[in-house]
C-alpha atoms as a PDB file:
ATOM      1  CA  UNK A   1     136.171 109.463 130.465  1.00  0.00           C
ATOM      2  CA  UNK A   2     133.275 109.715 132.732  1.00  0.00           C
ATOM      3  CA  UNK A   3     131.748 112.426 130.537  1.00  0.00           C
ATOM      4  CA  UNK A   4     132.136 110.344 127.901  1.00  0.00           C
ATOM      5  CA  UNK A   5     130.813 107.211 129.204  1.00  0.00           C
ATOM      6  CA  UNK A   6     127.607 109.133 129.517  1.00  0.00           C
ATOM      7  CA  UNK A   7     127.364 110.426 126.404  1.00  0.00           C
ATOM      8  CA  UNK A   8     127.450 106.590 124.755  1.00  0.00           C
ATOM      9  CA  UNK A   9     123.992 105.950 125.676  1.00  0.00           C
ATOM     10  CA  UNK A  10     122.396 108.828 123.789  1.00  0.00           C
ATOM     11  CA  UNK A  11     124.405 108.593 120.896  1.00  0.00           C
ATOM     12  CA  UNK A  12     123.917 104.679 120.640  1.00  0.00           C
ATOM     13  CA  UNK A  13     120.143 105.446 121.060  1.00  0.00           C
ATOM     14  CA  UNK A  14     120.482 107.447 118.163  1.00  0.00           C
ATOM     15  CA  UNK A  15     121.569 104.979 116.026  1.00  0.00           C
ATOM     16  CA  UNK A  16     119.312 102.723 116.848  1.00  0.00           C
ATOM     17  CA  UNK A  17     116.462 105.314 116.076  1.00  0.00           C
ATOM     18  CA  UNK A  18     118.145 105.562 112.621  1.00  0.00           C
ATOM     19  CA  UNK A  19     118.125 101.921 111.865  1.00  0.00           C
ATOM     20  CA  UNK A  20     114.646 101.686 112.685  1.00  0.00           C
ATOM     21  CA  UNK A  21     113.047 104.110 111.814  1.00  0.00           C
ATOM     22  CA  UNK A  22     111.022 103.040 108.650  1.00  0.00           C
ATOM     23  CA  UNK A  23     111.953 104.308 105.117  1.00  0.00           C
ATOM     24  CA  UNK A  24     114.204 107.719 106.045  1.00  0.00           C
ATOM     25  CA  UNK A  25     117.506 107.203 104.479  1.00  0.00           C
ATOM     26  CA  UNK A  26     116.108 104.124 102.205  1.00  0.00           C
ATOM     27  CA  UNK A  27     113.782 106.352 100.769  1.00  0.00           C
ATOM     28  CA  UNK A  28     115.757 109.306 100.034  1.00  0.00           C
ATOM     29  CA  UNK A  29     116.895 107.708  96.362  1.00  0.00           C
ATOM     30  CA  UNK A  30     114.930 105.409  94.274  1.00  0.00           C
ATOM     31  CA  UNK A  31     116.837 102.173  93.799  1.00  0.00           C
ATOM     32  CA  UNK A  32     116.896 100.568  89.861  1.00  0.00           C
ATOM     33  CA  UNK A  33     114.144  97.970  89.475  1.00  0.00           C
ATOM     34  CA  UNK A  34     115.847  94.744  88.934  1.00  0.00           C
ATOM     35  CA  UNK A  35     115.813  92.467  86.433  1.00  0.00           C
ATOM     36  CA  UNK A  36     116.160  88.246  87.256  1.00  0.00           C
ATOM     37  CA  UNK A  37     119.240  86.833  86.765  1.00  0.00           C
ATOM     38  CA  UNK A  38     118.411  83.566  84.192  1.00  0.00           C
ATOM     39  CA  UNK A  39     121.920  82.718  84.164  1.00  0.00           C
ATOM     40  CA  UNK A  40     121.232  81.970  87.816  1.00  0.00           C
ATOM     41  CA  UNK A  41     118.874  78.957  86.733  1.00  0.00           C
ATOM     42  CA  UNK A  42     118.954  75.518  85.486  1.00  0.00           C
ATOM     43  CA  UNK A  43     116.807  73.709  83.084  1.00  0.00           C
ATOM     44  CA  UNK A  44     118.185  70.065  83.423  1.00  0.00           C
ATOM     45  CA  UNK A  45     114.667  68.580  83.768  1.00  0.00           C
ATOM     46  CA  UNK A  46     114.896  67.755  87.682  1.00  0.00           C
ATOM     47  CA  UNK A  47     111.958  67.546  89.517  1.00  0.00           C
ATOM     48  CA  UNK A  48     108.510  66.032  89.258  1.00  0.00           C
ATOM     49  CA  UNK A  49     106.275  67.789  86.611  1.00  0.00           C
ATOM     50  CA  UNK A  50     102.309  68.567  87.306  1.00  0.00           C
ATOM     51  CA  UNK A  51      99.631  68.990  85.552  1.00  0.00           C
ATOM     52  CA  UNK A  52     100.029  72.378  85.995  1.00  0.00           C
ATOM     53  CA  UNK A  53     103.048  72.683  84.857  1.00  0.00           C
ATOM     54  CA  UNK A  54     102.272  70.957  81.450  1.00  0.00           C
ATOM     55  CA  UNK A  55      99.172  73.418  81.362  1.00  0.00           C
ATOM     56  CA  UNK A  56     101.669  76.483  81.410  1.00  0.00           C
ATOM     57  CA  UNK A  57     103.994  74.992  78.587  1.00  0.00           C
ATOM     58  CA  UNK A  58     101.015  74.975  76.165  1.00  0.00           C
ATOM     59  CA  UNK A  59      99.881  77.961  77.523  1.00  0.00           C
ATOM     60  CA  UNK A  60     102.576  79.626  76.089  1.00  0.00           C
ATOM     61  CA  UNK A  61     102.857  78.010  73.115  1.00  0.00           C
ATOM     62  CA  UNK A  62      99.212  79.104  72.550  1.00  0.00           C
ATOM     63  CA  UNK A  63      99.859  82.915  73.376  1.00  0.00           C
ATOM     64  CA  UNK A  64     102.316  82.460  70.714  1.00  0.00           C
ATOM     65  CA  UNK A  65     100.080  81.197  67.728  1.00  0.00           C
ATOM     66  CA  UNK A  66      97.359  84.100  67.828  1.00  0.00           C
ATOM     67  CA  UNK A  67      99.569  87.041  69.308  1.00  0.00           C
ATOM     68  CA  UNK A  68     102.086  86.227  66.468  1.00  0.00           C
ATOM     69  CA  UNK A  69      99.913  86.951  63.827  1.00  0.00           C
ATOM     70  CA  UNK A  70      97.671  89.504  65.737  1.00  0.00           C
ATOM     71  CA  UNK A  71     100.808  91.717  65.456  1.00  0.00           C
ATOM     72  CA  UNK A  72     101.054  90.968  61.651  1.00  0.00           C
ATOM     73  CA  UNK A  73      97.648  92.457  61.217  1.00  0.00           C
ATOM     74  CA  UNK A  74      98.432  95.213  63.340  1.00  0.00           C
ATOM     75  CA  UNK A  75     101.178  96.393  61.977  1.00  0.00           C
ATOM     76  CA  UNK A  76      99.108  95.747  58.067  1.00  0.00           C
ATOM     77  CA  UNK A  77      96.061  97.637  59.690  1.00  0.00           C
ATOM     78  CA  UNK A  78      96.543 100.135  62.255  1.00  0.00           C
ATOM     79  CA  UNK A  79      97.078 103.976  61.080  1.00  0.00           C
ATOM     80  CA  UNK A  80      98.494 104.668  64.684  1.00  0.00           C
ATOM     81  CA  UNK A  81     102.351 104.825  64.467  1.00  0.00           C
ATOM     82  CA  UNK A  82     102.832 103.236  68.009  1.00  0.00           C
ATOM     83  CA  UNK A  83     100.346 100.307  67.497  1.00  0.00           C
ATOM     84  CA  UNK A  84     102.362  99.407  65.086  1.00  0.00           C
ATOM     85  CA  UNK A  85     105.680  99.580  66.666  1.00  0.00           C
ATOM     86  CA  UNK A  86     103.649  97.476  69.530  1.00  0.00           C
ATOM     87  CA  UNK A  87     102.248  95.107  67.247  1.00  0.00           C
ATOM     88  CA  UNK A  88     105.612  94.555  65.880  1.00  0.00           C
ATOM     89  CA  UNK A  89     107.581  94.116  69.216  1.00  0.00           C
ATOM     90  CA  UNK A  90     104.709  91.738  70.904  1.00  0.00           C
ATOM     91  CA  UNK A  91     104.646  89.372  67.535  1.00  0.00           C
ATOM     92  CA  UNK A  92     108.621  89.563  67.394  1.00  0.00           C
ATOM     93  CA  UNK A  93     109.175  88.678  71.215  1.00  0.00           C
ATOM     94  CA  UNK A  94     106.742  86.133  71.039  1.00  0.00           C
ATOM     95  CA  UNK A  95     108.693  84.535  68.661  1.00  0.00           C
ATOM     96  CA  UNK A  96     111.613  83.957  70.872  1.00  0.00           C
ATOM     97  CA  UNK A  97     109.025  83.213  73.663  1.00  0.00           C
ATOM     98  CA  UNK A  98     107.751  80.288  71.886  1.00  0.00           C
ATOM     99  CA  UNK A  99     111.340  78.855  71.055  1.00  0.00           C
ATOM    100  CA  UNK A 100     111.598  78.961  74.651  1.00  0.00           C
ATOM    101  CA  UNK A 101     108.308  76.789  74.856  1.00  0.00           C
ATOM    102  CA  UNK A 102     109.238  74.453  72.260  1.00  0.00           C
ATOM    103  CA  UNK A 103     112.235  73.460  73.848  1.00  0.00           C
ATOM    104  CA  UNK A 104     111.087  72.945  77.239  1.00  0.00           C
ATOM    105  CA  UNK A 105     108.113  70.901  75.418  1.00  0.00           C
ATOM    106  CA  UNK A 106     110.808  69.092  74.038  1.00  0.00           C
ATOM    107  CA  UNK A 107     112.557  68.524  77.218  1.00  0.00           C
ATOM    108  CA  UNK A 108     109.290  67.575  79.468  1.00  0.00           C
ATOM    109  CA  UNK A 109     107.994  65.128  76.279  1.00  0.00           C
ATOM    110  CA  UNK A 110     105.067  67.535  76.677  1.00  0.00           C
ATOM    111  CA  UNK A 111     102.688  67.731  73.291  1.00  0.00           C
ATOM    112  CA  UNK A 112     101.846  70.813  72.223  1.00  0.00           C
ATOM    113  CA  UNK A 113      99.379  72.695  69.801  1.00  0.00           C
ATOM    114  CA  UNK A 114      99.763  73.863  66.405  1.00  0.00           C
ATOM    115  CA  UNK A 115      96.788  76.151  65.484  1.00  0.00           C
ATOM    116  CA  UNK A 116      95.467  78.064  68.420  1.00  0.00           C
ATOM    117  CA  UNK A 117      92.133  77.304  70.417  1.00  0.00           C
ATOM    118  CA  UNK A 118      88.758  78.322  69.374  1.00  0.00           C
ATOM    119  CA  UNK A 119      88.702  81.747  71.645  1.00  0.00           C
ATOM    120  CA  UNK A 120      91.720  82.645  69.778  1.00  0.00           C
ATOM    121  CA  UNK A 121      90.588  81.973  66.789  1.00  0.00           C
ATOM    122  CA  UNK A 122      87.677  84.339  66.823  1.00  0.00           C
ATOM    123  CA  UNK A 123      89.231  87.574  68.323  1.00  0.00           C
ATOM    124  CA  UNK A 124      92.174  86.434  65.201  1.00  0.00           C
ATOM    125  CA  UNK A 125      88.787  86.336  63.006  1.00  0.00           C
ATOM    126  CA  UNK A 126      87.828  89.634  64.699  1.00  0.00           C
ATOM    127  CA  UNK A 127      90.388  91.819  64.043  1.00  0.00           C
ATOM    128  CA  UNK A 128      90.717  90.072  60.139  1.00  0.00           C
ATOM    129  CA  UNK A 129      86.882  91.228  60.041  1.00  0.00           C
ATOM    130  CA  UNK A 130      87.265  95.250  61.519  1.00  0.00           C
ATOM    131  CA  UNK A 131      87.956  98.075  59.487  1.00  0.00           C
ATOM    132  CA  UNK A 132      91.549  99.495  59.614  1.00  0.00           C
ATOM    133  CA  UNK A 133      92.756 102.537  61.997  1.00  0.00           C
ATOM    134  CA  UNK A 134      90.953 103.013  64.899  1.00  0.00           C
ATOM    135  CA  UNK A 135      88.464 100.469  65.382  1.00  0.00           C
ATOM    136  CA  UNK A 136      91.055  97.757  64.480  1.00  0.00           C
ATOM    137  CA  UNK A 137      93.353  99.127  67.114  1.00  0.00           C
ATOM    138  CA  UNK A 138      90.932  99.126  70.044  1.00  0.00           C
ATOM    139  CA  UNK A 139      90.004  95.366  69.300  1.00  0.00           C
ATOM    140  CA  UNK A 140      93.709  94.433  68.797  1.00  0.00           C
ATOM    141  CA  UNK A 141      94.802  96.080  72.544  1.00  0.00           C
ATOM    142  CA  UNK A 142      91.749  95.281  74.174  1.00  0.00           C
ATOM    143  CA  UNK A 143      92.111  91.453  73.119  1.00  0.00           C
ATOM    144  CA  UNK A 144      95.847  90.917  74.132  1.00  0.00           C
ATOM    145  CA  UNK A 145      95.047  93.101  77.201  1.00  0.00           C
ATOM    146  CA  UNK A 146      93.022  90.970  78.619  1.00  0.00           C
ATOM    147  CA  UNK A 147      94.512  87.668  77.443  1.00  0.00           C
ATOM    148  CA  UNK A 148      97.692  88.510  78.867  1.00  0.00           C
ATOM    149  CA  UNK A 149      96.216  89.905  82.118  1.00  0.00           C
ATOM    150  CA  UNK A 150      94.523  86.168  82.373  1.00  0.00           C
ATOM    151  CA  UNK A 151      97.755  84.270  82.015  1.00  0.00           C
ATOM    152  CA  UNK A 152      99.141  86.534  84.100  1.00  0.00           C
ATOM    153  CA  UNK A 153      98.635  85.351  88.179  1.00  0.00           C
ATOM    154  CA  UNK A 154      98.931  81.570  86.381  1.00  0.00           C
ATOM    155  CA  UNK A 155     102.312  82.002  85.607  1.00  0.00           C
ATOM    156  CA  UNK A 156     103.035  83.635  88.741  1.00  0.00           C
ATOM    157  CA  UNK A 157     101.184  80.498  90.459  1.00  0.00           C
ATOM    158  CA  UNK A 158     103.603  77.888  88.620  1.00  0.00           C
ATOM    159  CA  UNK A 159     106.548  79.765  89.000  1.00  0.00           C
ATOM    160  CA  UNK A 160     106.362  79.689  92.808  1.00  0.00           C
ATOM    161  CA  UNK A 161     104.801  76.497  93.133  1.00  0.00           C
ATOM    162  CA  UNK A 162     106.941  74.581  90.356  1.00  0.00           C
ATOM    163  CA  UNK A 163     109.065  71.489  91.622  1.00  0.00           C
ATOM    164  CA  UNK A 164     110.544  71.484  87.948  1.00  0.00           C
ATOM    165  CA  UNK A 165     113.687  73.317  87.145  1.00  0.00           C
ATOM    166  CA  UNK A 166     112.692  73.605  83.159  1.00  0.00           C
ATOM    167  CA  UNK A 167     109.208  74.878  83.675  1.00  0.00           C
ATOM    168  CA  UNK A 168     110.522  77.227  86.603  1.00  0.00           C
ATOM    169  CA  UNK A 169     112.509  78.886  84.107  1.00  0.00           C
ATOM    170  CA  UNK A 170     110.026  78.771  81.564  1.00  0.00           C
ATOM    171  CA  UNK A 171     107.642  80.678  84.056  1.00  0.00           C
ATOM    172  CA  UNK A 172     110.208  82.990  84.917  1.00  0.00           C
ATOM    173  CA  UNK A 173     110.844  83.749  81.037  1.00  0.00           C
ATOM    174  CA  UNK A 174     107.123  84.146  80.218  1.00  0.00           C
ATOM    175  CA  UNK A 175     106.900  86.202  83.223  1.00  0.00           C
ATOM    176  CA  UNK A 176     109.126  88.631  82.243  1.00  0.00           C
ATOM    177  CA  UNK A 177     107.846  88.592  78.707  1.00  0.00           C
ATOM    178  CA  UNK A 178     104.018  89.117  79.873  1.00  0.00           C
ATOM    179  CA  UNK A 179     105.069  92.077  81.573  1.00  0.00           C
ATOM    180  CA  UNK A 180     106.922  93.701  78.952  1.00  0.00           C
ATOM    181  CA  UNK A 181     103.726  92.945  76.475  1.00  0.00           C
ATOM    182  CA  UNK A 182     101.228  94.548  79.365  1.00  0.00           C
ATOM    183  CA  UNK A 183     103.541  97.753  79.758  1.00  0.00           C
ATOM    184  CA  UNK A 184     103.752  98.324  75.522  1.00  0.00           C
ATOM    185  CA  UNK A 185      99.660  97.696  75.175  1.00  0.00           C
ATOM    186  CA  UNK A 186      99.198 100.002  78.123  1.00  0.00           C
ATOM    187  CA  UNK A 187     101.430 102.846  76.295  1.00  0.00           C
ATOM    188  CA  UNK A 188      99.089 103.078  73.228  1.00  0.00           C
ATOM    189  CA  UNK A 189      96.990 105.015  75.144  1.00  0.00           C
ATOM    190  CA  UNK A 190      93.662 102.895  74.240  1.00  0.00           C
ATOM    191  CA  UNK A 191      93.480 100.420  77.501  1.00  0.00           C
ATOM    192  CA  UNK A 192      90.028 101.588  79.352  1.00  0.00           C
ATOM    193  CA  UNK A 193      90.969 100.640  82.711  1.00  0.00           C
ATOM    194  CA  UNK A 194      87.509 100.816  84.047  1.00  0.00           C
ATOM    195  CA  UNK A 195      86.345  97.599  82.051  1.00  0.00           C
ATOM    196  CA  UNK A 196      89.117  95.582  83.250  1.00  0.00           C
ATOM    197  CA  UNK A 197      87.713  92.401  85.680  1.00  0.00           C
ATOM    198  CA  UNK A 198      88.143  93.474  89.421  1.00  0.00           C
ATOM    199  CA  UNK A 199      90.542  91.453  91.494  1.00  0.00           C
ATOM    200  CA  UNK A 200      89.273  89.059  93.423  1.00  0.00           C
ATOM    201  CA  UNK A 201      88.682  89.588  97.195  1.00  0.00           C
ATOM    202  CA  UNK A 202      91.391  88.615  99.331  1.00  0.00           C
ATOM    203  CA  UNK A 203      90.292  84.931 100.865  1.00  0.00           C
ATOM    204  CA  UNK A 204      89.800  84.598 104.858  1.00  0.00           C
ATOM    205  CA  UNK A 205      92.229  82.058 105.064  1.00  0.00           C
ATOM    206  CA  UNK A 206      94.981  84.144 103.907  1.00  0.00           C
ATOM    207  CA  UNK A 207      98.062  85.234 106.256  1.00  0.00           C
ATOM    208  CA  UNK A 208      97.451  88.122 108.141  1.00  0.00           C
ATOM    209  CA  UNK A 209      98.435  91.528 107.008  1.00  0.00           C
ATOM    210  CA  UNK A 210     102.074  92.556 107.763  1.00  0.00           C
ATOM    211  CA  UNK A 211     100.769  95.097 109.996  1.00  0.00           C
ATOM    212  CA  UNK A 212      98.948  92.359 112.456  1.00  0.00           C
ATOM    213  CA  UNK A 213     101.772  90.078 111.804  1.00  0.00           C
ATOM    214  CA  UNK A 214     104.487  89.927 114.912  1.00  0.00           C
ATOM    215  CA  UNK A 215     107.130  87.934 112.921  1.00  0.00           C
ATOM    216  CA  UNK A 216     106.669  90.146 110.301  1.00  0.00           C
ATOM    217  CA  UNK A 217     107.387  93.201 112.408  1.00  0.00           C
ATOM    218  CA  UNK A 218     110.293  91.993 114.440  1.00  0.00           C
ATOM    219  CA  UNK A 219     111.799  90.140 111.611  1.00  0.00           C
ATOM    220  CA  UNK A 220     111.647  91.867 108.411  1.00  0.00           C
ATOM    221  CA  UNK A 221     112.835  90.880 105.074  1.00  0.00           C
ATOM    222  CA  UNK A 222     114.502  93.754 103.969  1.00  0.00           C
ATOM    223  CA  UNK A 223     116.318  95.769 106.440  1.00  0.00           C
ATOM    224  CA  UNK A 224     115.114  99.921 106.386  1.00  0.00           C
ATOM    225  CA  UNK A 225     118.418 101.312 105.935  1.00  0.00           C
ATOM    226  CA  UNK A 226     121.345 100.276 103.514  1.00  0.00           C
ATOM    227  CA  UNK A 227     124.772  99.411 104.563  1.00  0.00           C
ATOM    228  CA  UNK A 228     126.263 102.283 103.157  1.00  0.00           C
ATOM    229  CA  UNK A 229     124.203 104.526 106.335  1.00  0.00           C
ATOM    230  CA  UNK A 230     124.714 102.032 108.872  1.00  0.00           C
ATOM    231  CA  UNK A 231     128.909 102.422 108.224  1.00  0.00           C
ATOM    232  CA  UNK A 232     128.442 106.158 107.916  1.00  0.00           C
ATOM    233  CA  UNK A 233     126.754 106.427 111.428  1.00  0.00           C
ATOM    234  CA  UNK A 234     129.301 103.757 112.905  1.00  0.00           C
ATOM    235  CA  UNK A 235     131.835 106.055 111.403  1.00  0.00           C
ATOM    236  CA  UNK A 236     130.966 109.241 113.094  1.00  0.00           C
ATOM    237  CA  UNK A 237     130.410 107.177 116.513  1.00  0.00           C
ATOM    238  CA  UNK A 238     133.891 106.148 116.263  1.00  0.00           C
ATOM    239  CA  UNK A 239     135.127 109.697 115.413  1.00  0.00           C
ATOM    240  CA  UNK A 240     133.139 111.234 117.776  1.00  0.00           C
ATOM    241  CA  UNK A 241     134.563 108.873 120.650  1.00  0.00           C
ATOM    242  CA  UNK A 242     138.267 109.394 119.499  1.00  0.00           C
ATOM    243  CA  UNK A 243     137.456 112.756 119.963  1.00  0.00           C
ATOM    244  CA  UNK A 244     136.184 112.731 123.582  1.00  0.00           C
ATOM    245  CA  UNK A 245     138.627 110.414 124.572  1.00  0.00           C
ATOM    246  CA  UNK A 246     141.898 112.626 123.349  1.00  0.00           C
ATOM    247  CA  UNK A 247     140.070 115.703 125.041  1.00  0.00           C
ATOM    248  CA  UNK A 248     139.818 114.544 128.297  1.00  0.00           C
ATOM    249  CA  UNK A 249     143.220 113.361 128.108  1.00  0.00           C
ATOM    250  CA  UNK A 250     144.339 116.586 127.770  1.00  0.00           C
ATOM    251  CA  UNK A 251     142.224 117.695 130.433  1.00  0.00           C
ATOM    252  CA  UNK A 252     144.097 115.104 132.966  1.00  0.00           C
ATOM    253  CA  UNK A 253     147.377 116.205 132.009  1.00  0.00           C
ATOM    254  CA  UNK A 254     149.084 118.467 134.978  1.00  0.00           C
ATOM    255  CA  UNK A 255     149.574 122.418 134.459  1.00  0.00           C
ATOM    256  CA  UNK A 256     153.407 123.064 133.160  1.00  0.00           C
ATOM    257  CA  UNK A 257     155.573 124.719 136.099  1.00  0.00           C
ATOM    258  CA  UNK A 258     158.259 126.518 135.421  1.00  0.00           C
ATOM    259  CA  UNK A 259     161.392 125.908 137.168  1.00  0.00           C
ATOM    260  CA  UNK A 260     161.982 129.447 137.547  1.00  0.00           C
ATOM    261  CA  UNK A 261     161.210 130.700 140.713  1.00  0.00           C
ATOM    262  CA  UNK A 262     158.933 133.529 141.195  1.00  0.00           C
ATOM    263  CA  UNK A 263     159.761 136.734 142.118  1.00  0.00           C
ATOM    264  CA  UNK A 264     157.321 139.107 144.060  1.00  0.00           C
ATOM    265  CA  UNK A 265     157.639 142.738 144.066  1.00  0.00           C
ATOM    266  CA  UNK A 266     158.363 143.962 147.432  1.00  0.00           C
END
């Protein structure tokens, strides 16, 4: 038992080294992405609205008026096989996007649009105006590439700023719909990454890195290893203690004696 009881510091250092040490077993399979749970939220209209918020729910109800019928055209003018399928799937979602819109519009007694604004208007006048196939196709992805990389951080800024359950869930809709639209645009092939506007430089009066950041270090969010390898190692600490504990037990036990006695050779 004394053997043993020496032998629980290393192996409980060990553990220890395993749980935090950054990324080993975490990193050893790449978890699914997840998608948000909606069902999860409510959209009974509680909490005050801004004017932010009302900017987002006409926001997307504009997105909805010139990428609907941008993705008409494309699928009409392109000669590329996949900017059609894309023009198709952005104009299609978008319809279910702006149903989405409506009804929270409905819900906040928030007035919305019917044509879209002037800047739409022209790139919609743009691509009615450029020849079909290739030149048509670089106009239609560069245009909703860089609208939807605008409206992009503002959603994100409503959606975490919101005190609205309707427009949270809004945000977290368009969110998920601006994404999709960014990843199909970007698999055309045609988005020059180079021209797109560099992001801003992180202000002064931002939180320091996690790096420089105590809390963050001694209190992360996400533990580094999964439950499944913290039971595995508590499993094998058990087993391995069992183990010890039976073998010096049989190292306690007396010798067997026979009741025999011995005979010597004279």
């Amino acid at each position: 038992m004394r053997r043993w009881g020496r032998l629980w510091g290393p192996a409980l250092a060990a553990v220890a080294l395993l749980l935090l040490e950054p990324g080993r077993a975490a990193d050893a399979a790449e978890p699914g992405v997840p998608v948000p749970p909606g069902e999860l939220q409510d959209d009974t209209n509680r909490g005050a609205i801004s004017a932010a918020d009302r900017d987002l729910v006409v926001k997307v109800r504009l997105a909805g008026l010139w990428e609907i019928p941008a993705g008409e055209m494309a699928v009409e003018k392109s000669k590329n096989p996949r900017v059609r399928e894309i023009g198709r799937d952005i104009a299609d979602q978008h319809r279910r996007l702006d149903a989405f819109a409506r009804d929270a519009a409905k819900k906040l007694k928030v007035k919305l649009p019917d044509k879209p604004n002037a800047d739409q208007q022209g790139w919609l006048a743009e691509m009615r105006e450029a020849p079909e196939g290739k030149e048509f196709d670089q106009i239609y992805v560069d245009r909703l590439r860089a609208a939807h990389g605008k409206i992009f951080p503002a959603i994100a800024t409503v959606r975490t700023s919101t005190r609205n359950d309707v427009v949270r869930k809004l945000a977290q809709q368009a969110n998920q719909f601006v994404m999709t639209h960014l990843t199909l645009l970007e698999s055309s092939g045609l988005v020059d990454y180079k021209e797109l506007p560099a992001a801003p430089d992180p202000s002064a009066a931002s939180s320091p890195p996690a790096a420089l950041n105590p809390v963050a270090q001694t209190r992360p969010d996400k533990p580094w290893v999964s439950l499944p390898v913290i039971i595995g190692a508590l499993v094998v600490l058990v087993g391995f203690g069992v183990w010890m504990v039976r073998r010096d037990l049989r190292n306690r036990r007396p010798a067997y004696r026979s009741r025999r006695p011995y005979h010597y050779d004279r």
